[in-house]
C-alpha atoms as a PDB file:
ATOM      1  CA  UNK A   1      12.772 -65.877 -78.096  1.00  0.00           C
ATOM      2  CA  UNK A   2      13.835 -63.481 -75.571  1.00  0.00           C
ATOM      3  CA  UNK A   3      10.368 -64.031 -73.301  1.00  0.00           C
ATOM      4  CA  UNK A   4      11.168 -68.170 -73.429  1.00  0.00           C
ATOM      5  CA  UNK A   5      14.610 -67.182 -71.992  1.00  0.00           C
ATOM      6  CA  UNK A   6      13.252 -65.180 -69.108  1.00  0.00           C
ATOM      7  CA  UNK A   7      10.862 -67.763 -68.123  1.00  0.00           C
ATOM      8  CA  UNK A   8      13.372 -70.613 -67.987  1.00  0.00           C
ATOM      9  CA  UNK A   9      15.732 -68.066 -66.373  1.00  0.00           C
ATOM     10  CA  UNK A  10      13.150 -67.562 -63.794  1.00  0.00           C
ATOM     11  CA  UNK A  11      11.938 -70.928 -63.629  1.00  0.00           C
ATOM     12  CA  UNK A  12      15.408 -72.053 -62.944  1.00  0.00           C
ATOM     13  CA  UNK A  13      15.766 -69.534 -59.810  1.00  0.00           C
ATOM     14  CA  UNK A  14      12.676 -70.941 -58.834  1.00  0.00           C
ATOM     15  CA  UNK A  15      13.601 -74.582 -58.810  1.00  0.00           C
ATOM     16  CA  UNK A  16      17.286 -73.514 -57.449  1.00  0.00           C
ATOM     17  CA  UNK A  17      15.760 -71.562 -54.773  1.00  0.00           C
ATOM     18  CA  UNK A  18      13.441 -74.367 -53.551  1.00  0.00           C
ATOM     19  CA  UNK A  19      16.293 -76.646 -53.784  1.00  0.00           C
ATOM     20  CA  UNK A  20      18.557 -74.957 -51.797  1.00  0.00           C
ATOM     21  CA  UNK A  21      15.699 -73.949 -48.623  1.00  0.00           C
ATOM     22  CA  UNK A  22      14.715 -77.420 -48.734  1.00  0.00           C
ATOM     23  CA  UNK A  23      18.659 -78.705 -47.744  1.00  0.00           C
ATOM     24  CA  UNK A  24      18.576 -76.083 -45.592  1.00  0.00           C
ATOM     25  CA  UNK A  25      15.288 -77.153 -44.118  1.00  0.00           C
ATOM     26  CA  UNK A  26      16.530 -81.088 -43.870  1.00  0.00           C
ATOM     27  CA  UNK A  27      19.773 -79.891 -42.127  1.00  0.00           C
ATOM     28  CA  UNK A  28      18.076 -78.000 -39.929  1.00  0.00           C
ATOM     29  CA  UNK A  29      16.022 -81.203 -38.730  1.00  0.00           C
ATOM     30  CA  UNK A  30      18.928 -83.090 -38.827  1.00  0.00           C
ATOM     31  CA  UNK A  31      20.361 -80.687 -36.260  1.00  0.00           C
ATOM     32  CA  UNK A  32      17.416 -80.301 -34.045  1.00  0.00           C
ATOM     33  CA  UNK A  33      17.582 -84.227 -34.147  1.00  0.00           C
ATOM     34  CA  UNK A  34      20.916 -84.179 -33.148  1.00  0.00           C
ATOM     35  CA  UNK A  35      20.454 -81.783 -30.211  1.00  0.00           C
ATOM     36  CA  UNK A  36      17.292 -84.073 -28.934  1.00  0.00           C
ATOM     37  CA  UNK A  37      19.553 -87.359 -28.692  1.00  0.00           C
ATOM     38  CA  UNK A  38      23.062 -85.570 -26.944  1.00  0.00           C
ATOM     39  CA  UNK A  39      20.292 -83.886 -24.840  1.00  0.00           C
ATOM     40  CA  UNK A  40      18.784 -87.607 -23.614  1.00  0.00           C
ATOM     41  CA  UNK A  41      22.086 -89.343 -24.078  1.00  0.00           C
ATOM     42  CA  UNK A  42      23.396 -87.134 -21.205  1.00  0.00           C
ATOM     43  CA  UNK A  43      19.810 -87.199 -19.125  1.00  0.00           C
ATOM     44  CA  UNK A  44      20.270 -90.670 -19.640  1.00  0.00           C
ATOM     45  CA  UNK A  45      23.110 -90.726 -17.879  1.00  0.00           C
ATOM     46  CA  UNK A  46      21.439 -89.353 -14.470  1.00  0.00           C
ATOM     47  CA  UNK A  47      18.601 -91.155 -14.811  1.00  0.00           C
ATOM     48  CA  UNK A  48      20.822 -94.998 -15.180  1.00  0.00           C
ATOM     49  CA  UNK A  49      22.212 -93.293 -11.825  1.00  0.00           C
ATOM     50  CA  UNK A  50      18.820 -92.727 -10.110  1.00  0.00           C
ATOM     51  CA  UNK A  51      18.057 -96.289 -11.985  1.00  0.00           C
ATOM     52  CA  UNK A  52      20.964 -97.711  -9.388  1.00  0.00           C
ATOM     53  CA  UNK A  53      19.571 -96.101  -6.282  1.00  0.00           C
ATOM     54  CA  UNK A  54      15.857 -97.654  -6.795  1.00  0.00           C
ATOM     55  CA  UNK A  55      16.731-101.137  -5.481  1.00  0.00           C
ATOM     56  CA  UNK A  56      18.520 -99.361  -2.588  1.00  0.00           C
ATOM     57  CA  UNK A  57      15.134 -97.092  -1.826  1.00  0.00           C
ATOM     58  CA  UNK A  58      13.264-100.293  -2.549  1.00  0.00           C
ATOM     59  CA  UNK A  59      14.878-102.229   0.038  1.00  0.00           C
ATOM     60  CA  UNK A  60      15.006 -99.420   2.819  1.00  0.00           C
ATOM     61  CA  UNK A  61      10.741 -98.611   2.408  1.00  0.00           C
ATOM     62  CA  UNK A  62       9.805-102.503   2.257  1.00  0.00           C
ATOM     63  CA  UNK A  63       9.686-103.255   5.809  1.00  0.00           C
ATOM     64  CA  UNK A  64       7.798 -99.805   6.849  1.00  0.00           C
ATOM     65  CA  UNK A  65       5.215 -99.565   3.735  1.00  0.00           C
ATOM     66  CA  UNK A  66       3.355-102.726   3.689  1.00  0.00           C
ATOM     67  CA  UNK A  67       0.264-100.984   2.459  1.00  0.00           C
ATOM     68  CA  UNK A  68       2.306 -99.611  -0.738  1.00  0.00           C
ATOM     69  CA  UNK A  69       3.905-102.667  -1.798  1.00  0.00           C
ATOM     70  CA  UNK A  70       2.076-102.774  -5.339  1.00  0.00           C
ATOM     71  CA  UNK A  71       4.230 -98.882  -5.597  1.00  0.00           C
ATOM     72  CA  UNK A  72       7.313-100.380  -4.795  1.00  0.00           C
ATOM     73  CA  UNK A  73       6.850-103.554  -6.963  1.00  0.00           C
ATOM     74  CA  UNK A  74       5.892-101.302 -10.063  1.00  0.00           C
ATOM     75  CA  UNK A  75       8.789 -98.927  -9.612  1.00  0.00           C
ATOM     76  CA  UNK A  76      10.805-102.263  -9.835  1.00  0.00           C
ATOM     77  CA  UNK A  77       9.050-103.517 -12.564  1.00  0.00           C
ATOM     78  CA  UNK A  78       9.537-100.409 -14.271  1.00  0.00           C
ATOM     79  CA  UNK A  79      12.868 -99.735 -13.859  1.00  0.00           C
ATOM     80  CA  UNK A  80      14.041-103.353 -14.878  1.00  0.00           C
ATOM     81  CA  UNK A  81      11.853-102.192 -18.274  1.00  0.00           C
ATOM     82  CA  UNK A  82      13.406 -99.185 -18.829  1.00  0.00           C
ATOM     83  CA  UNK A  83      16.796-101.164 -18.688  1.00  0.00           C
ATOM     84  CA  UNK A  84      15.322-103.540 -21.888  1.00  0.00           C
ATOM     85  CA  UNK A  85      13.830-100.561 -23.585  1.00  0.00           C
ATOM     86  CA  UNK A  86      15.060-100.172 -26.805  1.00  0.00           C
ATOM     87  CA  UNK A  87      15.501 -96.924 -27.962  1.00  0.00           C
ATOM     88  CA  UNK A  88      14.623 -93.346 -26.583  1.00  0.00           C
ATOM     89  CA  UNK A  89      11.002 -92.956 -27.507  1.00  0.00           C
ATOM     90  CA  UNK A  90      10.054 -96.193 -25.200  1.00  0.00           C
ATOM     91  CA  UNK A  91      12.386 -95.270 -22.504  1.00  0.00           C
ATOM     92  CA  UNK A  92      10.767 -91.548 -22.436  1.00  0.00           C
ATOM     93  CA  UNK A  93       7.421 -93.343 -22.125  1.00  0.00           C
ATOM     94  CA  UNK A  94       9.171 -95.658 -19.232  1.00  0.00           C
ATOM     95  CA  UNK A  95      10.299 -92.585 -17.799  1.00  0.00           C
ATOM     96  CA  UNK A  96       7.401 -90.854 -17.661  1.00  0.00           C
ATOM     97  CA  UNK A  97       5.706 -93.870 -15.413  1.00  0.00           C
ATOM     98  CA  UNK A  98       8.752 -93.877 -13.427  1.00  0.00           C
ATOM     99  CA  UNK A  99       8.653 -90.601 -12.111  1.00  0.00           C
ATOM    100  CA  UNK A 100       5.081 -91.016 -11.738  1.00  0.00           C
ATOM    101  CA  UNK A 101       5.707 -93.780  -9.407  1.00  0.00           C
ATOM    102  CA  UNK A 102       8.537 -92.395  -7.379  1.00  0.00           C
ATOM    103  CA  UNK A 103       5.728 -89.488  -6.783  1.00  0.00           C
ATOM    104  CA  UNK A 104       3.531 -92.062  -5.089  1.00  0.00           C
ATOM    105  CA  UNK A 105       6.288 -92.912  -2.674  1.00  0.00           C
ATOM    106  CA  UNK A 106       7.730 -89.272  -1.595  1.00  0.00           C
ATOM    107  CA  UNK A 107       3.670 -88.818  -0.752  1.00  0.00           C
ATOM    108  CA  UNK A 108       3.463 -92.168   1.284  1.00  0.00           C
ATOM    109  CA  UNK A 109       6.450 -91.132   2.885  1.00  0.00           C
ATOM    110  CA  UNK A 110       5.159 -88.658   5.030  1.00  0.00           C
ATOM    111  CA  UNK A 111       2.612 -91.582   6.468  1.00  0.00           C
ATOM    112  CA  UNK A 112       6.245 -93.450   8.036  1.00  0.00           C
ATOM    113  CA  UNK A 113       7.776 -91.232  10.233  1.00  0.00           C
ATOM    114  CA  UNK A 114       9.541 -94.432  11.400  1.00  0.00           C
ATOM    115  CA  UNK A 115      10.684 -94.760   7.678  1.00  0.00           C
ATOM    116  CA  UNK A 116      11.796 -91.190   7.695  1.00  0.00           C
ATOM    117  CA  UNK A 117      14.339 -91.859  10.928  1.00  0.00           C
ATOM    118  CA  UNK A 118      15.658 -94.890   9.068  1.00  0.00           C
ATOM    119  CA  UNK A 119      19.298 -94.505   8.166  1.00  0.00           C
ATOM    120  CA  UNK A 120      19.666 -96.273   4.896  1.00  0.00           C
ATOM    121  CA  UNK A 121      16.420 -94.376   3.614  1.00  0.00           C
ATOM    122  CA  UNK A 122      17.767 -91.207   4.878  1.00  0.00           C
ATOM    123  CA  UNK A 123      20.832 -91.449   2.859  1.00  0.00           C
ATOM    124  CA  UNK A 124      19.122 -92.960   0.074  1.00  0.00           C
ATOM    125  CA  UNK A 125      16.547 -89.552  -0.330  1.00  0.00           C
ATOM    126  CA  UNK A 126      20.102 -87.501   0.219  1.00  0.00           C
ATOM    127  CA  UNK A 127      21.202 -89.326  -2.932  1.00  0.00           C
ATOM    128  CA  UNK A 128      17.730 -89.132  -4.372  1.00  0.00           C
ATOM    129  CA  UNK A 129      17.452 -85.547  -4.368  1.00  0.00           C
ATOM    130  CA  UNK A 130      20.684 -84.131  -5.677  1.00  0.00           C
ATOM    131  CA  UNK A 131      19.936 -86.768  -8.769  1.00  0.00           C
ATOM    132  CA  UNK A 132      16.638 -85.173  -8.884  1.00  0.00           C
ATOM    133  CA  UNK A 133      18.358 -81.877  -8.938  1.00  0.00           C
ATOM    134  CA  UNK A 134      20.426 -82.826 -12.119  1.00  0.00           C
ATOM    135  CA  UNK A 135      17.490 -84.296 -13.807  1.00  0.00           C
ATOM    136  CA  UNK A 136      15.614 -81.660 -13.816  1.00  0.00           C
ATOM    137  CA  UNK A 137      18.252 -79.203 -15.672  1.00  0.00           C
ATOM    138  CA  UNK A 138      18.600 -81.923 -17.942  1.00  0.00           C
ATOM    139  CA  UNK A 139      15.016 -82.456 -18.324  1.00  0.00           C
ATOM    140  CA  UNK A 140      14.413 -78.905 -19.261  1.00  0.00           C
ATOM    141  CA  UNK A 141      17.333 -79.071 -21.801  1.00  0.00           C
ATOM    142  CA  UNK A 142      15.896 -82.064 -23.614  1.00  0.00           C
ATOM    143  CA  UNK A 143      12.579 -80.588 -23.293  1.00  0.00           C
ATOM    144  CA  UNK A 144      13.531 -77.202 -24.867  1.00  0.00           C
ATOM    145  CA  UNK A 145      15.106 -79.464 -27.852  1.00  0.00           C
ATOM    146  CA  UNK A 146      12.051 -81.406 -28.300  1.00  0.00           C
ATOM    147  CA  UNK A 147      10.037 -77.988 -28.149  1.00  0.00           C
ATOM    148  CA  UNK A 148      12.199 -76.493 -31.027  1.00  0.00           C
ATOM    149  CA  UNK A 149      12.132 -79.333 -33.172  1.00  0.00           C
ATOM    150  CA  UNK A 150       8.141 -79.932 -32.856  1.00  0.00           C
ATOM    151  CA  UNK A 151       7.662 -75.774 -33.477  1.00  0.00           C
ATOM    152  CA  UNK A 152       9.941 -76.712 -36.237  1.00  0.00           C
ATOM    153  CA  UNK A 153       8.533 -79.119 -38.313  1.00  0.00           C
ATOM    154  CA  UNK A 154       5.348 -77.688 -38.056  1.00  0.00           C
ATOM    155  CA  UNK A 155       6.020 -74.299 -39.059  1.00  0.00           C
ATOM    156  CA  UNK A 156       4.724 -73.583 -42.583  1.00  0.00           C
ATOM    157  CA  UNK A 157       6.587 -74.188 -45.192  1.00  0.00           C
ATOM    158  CA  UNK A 158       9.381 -75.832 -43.284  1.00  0.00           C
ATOM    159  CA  UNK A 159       6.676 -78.517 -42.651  1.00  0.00           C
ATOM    160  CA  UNK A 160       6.158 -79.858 -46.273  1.00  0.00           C
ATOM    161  CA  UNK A 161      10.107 -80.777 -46.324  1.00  0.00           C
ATOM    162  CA  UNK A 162      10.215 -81.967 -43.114  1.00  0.00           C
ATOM    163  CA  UNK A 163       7.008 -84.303 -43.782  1.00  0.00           C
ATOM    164  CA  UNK A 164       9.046 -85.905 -46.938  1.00  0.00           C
ATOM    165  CA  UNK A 165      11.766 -86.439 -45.018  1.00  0.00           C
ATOM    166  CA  UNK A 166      10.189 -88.212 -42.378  1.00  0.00           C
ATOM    167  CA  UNK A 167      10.376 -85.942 -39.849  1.00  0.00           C
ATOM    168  CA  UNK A 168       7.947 -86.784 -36.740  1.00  0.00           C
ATOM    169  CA  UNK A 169       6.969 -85.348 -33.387  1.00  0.00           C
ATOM    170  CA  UNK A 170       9.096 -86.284 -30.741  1.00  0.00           C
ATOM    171  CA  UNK A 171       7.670 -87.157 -26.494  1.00  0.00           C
ATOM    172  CA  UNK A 172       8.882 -84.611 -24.036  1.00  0.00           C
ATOM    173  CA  UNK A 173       9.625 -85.702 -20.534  1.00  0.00           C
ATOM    174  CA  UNK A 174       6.746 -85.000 -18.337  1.00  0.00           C
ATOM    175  CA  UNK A 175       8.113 -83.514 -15.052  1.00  0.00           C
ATOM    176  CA  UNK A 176       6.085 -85.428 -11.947  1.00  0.00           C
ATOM    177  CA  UNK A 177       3.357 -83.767 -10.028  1.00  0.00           C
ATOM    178  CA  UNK A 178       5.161 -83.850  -6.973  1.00  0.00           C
ATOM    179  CA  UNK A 179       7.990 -81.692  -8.501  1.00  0.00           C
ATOM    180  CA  UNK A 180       5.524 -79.080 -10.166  1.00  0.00           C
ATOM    181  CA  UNK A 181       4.541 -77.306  -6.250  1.00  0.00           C
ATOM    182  CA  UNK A 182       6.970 -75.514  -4.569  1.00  0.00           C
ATOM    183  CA  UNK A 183       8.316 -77.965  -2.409  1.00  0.00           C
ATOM    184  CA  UNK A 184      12.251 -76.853  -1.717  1.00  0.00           C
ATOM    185  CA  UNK A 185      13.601 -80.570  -2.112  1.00  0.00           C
ATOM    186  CA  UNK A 186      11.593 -83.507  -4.133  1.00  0.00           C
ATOM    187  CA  UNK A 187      12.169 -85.711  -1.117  1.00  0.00           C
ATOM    188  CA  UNK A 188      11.631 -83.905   2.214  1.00  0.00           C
ATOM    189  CA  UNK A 189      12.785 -85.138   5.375  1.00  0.00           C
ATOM    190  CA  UNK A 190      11.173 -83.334   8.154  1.00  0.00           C
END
């Protein structure tokens, strides 16, 4: 009698003790979730402003980069995507090819030292790189959010709750080539 009463006794802590680290384990993705969307929500926020300078920087390199045209037609194209994207997985993805693209034209630059002298290109690359400035401290914020909720839901045990619940991998924002040397401004104007 007594031995039947320990074992549901301990089976009961058993089942309590799951119960409880597995609500702890779906707040804590909950929270990591949370901190990944106010972490794009205000990235998004630069990048919608860097978003409104493209057309500008589009219109000041057309009539010196004839040879790059198909770069500054896919930064357009990709830009007025990123505007229909619907929600933040595809925009990430947009993103990504946006930056990528914005790479190929601070290279081509330095071919146009015409382009460099012109006014409205000069003060659009002013613009350009204090956004790019503010994107990247936001970028490394999201980033370190997506990093913490990846580690987390693949830790073991944490991962069998956070598979039930749906949890999933979220993208990181890749930073562009051009910004991983150690150039002192993304868009230099020498």
């Amino acid at each position: 009698m007594v031995s039947n009463l320990v074992i549901f006794s301990v089976l009961g802590f058993i089942a309590l003790a799951v119960g409880l680290y597995s609500i702890g384990v779906y707040n804590a993705v909950v929270r990591l979730t949370r901190y990944i969307d106010k972490n794009f929500a205000n990235l998004e926020s630069i990048l919608k402003q860097r978003h409104d300078e493209i057309p500008k920087l589009v219109s000041a390199c057309q009539a010196y980069m004839q040879h790059e045209r198909g770069t500054l037609t896919e930064l357009t194209q990709l830009r007025s995507a990123y505007d229909r994207a619907r929600g933040s997985e595809e925009k990430i993805q947009l993103e990504n090819q946006l930056s990528g693209a914005l790479g190929k034209i601070k290279v081509a630059v330095e071919a146009y030292p015409d382009l460099k002298a012109n006014e409205q290109f000069t003060l659009a690359m002013t613009r350009f790189s204090a956004l790019e400035i503010s994107i990247n401290d936001q970028r490394q914020l999201f980033n370190d959010s997506v990093t913490q909720h990846n580690i987390y839901i693949k830790e073991f045990p944490a991962l069998l709750i956070a598979n039930a619940v749906g949890a999933r991998e979220r993208t990181m924002l890749a930073t562009p080539k051009a910004e991983q040397t150690d150039h002192p401004a993304p868009f230099p104007l020498q």
